[in-house]
Protein backbone atom coordinates (compact mmCIF):
# COMPACT_ATOMS: atom_id res chain seq x y z
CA UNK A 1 -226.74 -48.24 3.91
CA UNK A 2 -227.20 -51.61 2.03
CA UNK A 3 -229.40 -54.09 3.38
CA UNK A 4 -226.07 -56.80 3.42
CA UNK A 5 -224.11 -53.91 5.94
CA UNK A 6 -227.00 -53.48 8.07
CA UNK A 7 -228.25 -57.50 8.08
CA UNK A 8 -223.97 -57.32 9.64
CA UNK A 9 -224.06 -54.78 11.89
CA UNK A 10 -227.60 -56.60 13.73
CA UNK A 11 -225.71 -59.78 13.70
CA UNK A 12 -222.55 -58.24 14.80
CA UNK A 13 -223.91 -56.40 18.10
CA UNK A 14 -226.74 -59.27 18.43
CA UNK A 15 -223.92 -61.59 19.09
CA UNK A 16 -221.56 -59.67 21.19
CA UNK A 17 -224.81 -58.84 23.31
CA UNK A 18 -225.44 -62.45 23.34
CA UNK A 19 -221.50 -62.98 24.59
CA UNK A 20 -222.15 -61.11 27.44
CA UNK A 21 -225.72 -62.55 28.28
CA UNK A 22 -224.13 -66.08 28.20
CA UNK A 23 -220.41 -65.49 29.27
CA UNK A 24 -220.86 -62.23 31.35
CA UNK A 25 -220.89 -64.39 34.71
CA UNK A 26 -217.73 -65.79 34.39
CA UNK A 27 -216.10 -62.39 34.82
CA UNK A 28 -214.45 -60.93 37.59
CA UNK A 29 -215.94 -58.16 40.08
CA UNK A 30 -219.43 -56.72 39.89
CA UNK A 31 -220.09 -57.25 36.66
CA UNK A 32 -220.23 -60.78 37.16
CA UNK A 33 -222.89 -60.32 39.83
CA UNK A 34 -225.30 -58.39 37.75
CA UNK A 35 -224.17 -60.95 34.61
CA UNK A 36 -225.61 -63.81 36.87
CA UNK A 37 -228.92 -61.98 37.98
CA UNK A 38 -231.76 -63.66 36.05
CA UNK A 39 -233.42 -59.86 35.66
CA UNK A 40 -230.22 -59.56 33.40
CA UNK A 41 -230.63 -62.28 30.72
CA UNK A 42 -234.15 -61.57 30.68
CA UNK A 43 -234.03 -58.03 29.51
CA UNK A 44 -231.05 -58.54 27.16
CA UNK A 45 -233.12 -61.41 25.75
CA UNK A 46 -235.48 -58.57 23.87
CA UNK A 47 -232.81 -56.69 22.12
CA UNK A 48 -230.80 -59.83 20.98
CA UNK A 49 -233.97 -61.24 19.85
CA UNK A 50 -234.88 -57.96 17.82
CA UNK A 51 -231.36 -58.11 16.48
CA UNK A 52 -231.26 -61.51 14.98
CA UNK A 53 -235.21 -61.26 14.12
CA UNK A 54 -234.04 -58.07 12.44
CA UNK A 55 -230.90 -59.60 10.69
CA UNK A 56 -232.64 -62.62 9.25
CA UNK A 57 -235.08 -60.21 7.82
CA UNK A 58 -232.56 -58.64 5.81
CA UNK A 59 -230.53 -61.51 5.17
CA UNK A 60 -234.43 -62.91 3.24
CA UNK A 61 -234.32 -59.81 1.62
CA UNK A 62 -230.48 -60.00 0.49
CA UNK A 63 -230.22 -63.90 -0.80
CA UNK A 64 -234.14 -64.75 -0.99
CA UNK A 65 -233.63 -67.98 1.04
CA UNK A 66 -233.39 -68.81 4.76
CA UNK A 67 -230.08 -70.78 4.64
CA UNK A 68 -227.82 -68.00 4.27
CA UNK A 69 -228.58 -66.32 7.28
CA UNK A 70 -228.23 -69.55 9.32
CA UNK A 71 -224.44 -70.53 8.30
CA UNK A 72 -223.53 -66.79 8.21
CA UNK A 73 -224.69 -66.69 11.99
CA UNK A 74 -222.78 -69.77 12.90
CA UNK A 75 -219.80 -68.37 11.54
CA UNK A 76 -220.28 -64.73 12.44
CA UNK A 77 -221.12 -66.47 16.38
CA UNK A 78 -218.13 -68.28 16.21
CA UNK A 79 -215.81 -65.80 15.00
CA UNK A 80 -217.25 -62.92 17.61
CA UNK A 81 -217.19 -65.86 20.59
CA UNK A 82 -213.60 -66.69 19.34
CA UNK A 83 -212.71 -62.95 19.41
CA UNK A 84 -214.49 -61.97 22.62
CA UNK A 85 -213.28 -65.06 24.61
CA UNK A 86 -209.97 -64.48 23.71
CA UNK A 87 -209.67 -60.94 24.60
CA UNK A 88 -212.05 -60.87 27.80
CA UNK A 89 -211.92 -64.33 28.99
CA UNK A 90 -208.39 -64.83 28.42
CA UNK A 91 -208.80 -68.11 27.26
CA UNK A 92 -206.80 -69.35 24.12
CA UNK A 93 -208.37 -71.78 21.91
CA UNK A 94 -206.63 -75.14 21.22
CA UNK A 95 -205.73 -76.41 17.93
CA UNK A 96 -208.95 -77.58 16.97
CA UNK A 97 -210.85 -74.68 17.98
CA UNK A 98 -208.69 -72.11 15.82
CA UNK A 99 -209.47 -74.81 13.15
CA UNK A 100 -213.19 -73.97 13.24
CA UNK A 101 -212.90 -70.46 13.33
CA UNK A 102 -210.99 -70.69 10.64
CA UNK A 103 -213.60 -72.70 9.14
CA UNK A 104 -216.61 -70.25 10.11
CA UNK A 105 -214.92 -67.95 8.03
CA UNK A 106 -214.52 -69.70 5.52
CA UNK A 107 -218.09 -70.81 5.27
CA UNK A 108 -219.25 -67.12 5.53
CA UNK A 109 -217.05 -66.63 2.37
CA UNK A 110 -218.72 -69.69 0.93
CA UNK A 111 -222.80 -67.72 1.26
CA UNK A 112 -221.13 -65.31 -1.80
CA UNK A 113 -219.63 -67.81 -3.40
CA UNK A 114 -222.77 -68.56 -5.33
CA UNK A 115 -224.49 -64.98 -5.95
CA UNK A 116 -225.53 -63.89 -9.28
């Protein structure tokens, strides 16, 4: 598997982990009680950290500069966020919020844009 899929699939589960660290306490029933329990976001704190950690590591490897990792984060963050609120949450986004998810994408696209 290529260092760019992998660098993905860490940032991909680091941030839907992170969803449900941050946002797992608004939900309904028993999950939301253990979501709110500091023990929680504690523990889930060392695998998401491993997971991003992990991810920029690749990401070095991949494009030889920090930068790349950072925007594709933000927009892989926003995009999972956008996706998980949506579905979960139940909450639709406003006008200006599908316009930057729409941007995160498009500044993920822009990170290949300039590859040799």
């Amino acid at each position: 598997m290529s260092k760019l899929t992998l660098m993905f699939i860490y940032m991909i589960i680091g941030n839907v982990m992170a969803w449900f660290q941050l946002q797992g306490q608004f939900m309904g029933g028993r999950f939301a009680h253990i979501m709110k329990q500091d023990w929680t976001v504690v523990v889930l704190g060392i695998p998401i950290g491993w997971l991003f950690w992990r991810s920029a590591t690749l990401s070095y490897e991949y494009f030889g500069a920090v930068w790349n990792i950072r925007l594709i984060g933000f927009g892989v963050g926003t995009i999972i966020f956008a996706i998980l609120t949506m579905s979960i949450l139940k909450e639709l986004p406003g006008w200006h919020s599908v316009i930057s998810v729409i941007l995160a994408a498009v500044i993920i696209m822009l990170q290949f844009a300039n590859l040799k």
